[in-house]
N, C-alpha and C. Protein backbone atom coordinates (compact mmCIF):
# COMPACT_ATOMS: atom_id res chain seq x y z
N UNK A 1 0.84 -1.15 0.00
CA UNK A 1 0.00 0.00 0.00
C UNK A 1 0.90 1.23 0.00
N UNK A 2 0.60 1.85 -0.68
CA UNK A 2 1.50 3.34 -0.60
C UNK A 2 0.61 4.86 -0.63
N UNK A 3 0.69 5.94 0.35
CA UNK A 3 -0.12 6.76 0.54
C UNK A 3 0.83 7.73 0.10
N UNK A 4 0.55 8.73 -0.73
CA UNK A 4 1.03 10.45 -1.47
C UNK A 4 0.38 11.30 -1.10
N UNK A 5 0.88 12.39 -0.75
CA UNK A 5 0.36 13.64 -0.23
C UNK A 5 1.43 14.71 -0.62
N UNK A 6 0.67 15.63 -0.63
CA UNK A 6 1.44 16.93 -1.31
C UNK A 6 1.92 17.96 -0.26
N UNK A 7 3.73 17.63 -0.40
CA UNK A 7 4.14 18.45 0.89
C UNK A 7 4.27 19.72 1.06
N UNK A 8 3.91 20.47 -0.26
CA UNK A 8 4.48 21.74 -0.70
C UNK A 8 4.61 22.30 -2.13
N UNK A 9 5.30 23.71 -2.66
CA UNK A 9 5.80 23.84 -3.31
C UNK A 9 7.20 24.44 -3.72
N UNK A 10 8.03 23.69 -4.80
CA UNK A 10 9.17 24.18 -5.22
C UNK A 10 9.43 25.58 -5.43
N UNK A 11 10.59 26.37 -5.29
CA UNK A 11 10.49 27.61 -6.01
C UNK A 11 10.03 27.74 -7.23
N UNK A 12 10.40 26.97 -8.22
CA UNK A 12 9.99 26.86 -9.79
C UNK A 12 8.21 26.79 -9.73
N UNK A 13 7.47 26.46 -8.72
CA UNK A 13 6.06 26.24 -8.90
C UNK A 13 5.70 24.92 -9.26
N UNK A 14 6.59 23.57 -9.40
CA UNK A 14 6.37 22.06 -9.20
C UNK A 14 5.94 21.90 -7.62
N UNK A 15 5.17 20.57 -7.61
CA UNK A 15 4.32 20.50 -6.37
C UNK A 15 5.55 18.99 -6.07
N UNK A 16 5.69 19.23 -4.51
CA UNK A 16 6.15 18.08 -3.72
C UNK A 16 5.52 17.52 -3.21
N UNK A 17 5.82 15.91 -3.59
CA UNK A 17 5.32 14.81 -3.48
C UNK A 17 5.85 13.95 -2.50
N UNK A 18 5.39 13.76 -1.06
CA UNK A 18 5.94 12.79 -0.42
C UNK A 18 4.92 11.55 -0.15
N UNK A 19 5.83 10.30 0.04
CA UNK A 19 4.84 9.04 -0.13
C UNK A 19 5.29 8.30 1.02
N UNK A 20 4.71 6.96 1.50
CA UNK A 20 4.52 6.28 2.58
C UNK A 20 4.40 5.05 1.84
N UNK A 21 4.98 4.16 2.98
CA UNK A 21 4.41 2.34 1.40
C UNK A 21 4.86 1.66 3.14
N UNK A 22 3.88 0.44 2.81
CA UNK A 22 3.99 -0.51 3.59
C UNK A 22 3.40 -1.69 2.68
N UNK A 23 4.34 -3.06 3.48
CA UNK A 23 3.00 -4.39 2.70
C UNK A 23 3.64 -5.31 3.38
N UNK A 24 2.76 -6.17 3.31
CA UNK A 24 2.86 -7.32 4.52
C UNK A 24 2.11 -8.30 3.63
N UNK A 25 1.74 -9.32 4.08
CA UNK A 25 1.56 -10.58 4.08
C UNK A 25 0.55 -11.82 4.89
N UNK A 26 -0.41 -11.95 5.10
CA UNK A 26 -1.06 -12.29 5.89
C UNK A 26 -1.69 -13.56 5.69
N UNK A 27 -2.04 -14.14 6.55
CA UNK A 27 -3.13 -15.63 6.18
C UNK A 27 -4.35 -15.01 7.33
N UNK A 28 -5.59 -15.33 6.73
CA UNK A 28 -6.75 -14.66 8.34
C UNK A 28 -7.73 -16.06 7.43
N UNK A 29 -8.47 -16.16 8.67
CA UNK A 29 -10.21 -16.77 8.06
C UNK A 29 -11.06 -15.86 8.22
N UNK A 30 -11.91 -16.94 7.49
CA UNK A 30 -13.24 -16.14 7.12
C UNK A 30 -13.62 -15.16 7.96
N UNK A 31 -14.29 -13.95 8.02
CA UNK A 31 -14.18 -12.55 9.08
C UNK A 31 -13.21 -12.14 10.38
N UNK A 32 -12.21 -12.77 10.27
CA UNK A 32 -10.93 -12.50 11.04
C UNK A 32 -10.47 -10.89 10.67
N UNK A 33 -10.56 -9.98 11.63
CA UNK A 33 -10.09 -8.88 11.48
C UNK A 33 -8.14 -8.54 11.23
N UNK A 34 -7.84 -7.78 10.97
CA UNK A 34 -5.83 -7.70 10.57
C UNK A 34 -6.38 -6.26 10.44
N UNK A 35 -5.13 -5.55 11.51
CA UNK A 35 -5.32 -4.17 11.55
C UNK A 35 -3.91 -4.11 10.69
N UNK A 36 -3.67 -3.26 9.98
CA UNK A 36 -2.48 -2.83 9.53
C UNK A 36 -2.23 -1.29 9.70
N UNK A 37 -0.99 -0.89 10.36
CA UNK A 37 -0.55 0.33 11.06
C UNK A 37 1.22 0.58 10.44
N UNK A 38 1.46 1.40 10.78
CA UNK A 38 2.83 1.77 10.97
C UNK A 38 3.15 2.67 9.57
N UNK A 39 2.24 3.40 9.14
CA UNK A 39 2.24 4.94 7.98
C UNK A 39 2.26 5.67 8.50
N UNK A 40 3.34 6.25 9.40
CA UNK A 40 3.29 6.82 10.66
C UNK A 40 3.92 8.48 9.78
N UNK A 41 3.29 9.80 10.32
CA UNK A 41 3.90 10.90 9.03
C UNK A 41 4.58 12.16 10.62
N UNK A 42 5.66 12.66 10.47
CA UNK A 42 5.61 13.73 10.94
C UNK A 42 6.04 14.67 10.42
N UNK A 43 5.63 16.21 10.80
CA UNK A 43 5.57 16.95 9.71
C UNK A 43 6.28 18.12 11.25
N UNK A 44 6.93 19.00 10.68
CA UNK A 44 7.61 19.69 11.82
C UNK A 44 7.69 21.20 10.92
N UNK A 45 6.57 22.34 11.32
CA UNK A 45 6.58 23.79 10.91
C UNK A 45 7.09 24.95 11.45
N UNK A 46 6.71 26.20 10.86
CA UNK A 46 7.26 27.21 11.90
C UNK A 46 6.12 28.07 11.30
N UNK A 47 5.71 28.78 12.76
CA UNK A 47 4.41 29.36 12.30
C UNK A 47 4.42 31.10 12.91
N UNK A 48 4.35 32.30 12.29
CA UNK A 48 4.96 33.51 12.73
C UNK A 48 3.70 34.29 13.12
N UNK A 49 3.15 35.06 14.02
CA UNK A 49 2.00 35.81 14.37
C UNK A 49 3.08 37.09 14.62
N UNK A 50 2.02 38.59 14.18
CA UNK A 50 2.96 39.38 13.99
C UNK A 50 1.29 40.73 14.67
N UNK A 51 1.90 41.52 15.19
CA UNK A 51 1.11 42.24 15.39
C UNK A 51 0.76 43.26 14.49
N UNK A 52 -0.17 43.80 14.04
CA UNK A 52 -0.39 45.02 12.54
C UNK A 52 0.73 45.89 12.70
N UNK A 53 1.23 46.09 11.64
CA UNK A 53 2.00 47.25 11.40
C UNK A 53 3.49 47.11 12.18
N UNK A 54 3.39 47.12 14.04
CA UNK A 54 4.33 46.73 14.45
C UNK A 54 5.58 46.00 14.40
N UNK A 55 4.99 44.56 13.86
CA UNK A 55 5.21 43.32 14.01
C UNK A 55 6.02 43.28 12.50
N UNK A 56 5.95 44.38 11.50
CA UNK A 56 6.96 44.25 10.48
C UNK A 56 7.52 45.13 10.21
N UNK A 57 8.14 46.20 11.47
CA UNK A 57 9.23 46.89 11.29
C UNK A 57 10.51 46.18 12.08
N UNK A 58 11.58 46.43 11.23
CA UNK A 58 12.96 45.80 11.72
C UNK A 58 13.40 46.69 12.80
N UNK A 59 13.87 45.58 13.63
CA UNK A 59 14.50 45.61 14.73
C UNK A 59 12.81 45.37 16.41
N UNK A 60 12.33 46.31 16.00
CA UNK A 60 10.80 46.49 17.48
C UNK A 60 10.13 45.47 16.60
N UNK A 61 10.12 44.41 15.69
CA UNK A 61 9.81 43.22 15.09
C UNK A 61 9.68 41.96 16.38
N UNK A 62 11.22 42.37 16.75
CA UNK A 62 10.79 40.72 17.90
C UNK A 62 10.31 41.27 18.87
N UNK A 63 9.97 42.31 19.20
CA UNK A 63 8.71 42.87 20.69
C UNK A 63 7.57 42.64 20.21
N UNK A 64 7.46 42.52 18.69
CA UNK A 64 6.00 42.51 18.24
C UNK A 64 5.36 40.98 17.45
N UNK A 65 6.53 40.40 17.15
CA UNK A 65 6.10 39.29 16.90
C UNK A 65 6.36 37.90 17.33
N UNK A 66 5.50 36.70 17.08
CA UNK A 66 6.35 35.56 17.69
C UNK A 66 6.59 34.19 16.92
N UNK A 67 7.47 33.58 16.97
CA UNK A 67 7.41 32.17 16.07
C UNK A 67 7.39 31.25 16.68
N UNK A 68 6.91 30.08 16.59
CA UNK A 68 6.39 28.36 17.25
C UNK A 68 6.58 27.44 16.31
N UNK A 69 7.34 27.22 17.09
CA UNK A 69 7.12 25.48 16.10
C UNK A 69 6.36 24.44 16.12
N UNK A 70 5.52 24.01 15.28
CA UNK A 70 4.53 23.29 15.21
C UNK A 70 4.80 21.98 14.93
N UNK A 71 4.48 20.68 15.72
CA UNK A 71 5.30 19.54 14.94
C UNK A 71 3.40 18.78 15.28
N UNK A 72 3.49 17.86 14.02
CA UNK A 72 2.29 17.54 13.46
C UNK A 72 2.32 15.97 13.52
N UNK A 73 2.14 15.04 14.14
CA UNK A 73 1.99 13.52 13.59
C UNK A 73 0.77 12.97 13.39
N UNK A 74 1.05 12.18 12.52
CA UNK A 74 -0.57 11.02 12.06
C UNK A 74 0.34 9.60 11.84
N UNK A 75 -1.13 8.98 11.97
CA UNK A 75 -0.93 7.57 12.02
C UNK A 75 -2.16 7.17 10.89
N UNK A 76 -1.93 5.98 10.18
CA UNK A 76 -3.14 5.87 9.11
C UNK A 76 -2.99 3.99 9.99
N UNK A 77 -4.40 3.73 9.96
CA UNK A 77 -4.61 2.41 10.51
C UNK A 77 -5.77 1.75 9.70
N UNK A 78 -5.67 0.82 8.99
CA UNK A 78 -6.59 0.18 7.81
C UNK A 78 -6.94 -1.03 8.62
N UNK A 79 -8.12 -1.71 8.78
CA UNK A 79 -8.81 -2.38 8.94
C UNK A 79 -9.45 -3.42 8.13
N UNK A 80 -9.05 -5.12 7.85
CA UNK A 80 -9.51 -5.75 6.87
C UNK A 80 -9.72 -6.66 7.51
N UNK A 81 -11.24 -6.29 6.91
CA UNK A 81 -11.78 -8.44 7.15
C UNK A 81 -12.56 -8.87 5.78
N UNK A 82 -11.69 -10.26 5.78
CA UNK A 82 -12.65 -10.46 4.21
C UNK A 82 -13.31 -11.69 4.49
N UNK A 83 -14.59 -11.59 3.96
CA UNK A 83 -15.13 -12.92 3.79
C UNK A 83 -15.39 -13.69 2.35
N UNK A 84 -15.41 -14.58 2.84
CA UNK A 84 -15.10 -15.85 1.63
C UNK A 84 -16.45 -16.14 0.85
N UNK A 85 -16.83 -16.34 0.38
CA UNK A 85 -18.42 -16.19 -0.56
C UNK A 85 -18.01 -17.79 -1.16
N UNK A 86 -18.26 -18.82 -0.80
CA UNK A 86 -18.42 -19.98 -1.50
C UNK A 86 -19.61 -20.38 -2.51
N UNK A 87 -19.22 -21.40 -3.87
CA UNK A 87 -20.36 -21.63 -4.82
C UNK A 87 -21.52 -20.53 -4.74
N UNK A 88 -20.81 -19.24 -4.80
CA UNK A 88 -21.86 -18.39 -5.38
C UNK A 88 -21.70 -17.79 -7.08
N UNK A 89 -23.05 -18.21 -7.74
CA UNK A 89 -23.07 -17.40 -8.27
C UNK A 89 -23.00 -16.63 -9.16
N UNK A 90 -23.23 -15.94 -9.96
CA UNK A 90 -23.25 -14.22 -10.51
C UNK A 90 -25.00 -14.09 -10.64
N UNK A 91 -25.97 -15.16 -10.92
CA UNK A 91 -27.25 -14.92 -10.57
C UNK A 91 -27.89 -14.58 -8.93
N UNK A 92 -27.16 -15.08 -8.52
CA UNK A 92 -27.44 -15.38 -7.14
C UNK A 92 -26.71 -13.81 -6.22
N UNK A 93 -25.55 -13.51 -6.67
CA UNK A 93 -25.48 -12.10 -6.12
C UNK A 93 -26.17 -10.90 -6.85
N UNK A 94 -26.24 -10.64 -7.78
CA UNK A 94 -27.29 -9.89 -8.46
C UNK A 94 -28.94 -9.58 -7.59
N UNK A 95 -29.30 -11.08 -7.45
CA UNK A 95 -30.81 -11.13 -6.81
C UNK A 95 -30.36 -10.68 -5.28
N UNK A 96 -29.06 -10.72 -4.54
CA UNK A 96 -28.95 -10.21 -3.19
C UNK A 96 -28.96 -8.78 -3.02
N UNK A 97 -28.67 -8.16 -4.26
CA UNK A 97 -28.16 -6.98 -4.13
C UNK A 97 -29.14 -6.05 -3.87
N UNK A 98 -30.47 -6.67 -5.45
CA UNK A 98 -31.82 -5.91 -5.68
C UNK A 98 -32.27 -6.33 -4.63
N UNK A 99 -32.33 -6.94 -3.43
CA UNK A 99 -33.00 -7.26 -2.64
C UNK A 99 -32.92 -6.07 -1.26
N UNK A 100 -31.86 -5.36 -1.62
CA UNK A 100 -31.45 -4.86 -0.12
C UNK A 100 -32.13 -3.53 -0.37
């Protein structure tokens, strides 16, 4: 599995692309749940609040403004259970479907 998200942009105006990939391997039965985890993202900013006018003259700038660093994590956690559908079929799921 591989997840892309757009981290930004280049000076030139190309968009950055960062990606995530995991894959595994599994045996489960019939409705046996398998969590799959570990797309783990952190993202680490700097974020500036500035007071009007004040806050962007040089030098009385740092009385007036402030910067933080923002650090950001996620976790993506997928959830699969499959079930097995024996001697079914393609008439027989059709009529289940219109049925619901």
């Amino acid at each position: 599995m591989t997840l892309t998200s757009l981290s930004g942009w280049s000076p030139s105006g190309t968009p950055i692309v960062s990606g995530r990939e995991s894959s595994t391997k599994v045996l489960l039965k019939d409705g046996e749940t398998f969590v799959m985890s570990g797309l783990e993202k952190k993202e680490l900013a700097k974020s500036t609040s500035r007071f009007p006018v004040l806050g962007y003259i040089p030098i009385i700038d740092l009385l007036f403004s402030k910067t933080v660093d923002i650090q950001k994590e996620s976790d993506v956690l997928i959830f699969i259970t499959p079930h097995i559908l024996k001697n079914v079929g393609v008439s027989e799921l059709s009529s289940e479907k219109d049925g619901e």
